[in-house]
Protein backbone atom coordinates (compact mmCIF):
# COMPACT_ATOMS: atom_id res chain seq x y z
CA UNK A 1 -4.77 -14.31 15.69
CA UNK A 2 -8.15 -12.62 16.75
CA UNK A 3 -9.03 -9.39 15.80
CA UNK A 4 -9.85 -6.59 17.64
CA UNK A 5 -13.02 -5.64 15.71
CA UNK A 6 -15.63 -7.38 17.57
CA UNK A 7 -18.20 -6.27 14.47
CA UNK A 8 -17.20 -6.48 10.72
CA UNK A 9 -19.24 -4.86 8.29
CA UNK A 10 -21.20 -6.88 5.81
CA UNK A 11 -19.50 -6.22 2.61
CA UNK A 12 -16.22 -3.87 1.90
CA UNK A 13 -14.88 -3.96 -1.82
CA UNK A 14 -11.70 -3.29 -2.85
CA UNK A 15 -10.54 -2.16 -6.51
CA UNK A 16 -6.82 -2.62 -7.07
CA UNK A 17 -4.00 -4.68 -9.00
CA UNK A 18 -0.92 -6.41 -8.17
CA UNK A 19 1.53 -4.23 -8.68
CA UNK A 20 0.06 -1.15 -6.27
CA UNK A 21 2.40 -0.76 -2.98
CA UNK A 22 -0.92 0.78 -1.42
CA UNK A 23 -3.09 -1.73 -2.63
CA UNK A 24 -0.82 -4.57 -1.15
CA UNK A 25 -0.42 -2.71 2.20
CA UNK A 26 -4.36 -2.79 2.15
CA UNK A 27 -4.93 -6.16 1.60
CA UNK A 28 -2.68 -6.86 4.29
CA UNK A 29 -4.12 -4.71 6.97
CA UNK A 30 -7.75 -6.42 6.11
CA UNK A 31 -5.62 -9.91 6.59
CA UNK A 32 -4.45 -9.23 9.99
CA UNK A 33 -7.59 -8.14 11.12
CA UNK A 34 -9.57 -10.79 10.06
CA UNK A 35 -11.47 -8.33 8.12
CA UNK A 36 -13.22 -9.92 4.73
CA UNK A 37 -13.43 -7.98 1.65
CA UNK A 38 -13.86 -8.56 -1.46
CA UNK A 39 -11.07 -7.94 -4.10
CA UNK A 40 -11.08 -6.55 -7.87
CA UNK A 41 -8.22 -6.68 -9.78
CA UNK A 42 -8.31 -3.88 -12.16
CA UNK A 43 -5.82 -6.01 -14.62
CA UNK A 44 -8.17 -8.94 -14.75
CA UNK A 45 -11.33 -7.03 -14.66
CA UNK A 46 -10.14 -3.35 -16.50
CA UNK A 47 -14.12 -2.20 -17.21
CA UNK A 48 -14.36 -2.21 -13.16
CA UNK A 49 -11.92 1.04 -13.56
CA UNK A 50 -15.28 3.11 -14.18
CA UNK A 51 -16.34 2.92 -10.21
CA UNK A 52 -12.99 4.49 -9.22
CA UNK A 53 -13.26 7.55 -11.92
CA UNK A 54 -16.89 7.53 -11.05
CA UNK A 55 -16.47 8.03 -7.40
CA UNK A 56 -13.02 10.10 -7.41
CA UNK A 57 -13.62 12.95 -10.23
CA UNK A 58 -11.71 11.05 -13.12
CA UNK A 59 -8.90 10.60 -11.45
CA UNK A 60 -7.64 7.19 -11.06
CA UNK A 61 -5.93 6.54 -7.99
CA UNK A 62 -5.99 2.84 -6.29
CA UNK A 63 -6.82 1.42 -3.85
CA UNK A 64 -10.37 2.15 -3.65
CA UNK A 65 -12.29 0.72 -1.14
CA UNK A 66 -15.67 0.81 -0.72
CA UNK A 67 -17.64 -0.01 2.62
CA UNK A 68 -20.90 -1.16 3.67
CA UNK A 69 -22.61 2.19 4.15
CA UNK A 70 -21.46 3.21 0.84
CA UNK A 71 -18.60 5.46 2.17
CA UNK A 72 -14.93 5.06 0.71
CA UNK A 73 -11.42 5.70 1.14
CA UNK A 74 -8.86 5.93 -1.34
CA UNK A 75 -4.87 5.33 -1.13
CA UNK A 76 -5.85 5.09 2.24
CA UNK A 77 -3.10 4.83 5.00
CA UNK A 78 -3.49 1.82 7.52
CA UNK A 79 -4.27 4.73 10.44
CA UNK A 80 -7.09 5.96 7.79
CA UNK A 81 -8.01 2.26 7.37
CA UNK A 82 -7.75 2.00 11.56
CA UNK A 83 -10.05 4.83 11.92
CA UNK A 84 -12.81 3.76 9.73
CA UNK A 85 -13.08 0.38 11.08
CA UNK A 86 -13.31 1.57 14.51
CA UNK A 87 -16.46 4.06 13.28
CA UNK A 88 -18.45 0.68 12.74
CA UNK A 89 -17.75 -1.09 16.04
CA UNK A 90 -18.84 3.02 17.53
CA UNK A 91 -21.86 2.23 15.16
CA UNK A 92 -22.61 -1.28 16.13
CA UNK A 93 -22.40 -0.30 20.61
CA UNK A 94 -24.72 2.74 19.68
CA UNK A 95 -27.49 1.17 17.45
């Protein structure tokens, strides 16, 4: 399947475990896209939980995904994810 990003940005990061609905239905969006990220598990890695109080008040609400430009969404719906992605191919035919 090709995508229909032509660009991908260098580096998106996504903190999440397992169990999250949202997190799942992330990781699946970035699959069929052909979009890499890189994945934390908040069970395996728990002291990564820090970045996710840190950049949403103290709450902790997964996933939280972090992109190149240092922007992030969180519990982000696939039309949210959509959007964002299409900002950096705007980006990439304007710079």
């Amino acid at each position: 399947m090709s995508s229909r990003y032509e660009r991908k940005p260098d580096s998106i990061t996504m903190y999440g475990a397992d169990w999250c609905g949202d997190c799942i239905r992330a990781k699946a969006f970035f699959d069929e896209h052909e979009i890499a990220f890189d994945y934390v598990d908040l069970v395996e890695n728990p002291e990564e939980t820090d970045e996710i109080l840190e950049r949403n008040g103290g709450i902790q609400k997964i996933p939280l995904i972090i992109f190149p430009d240092e922007s992030f969404l969180i519990e982000p719906t696939n039309d949210e994810l959509d959007e964002k992605m299409s900002e950096f191919i705007v980006a990439e035919h304007e710079g």
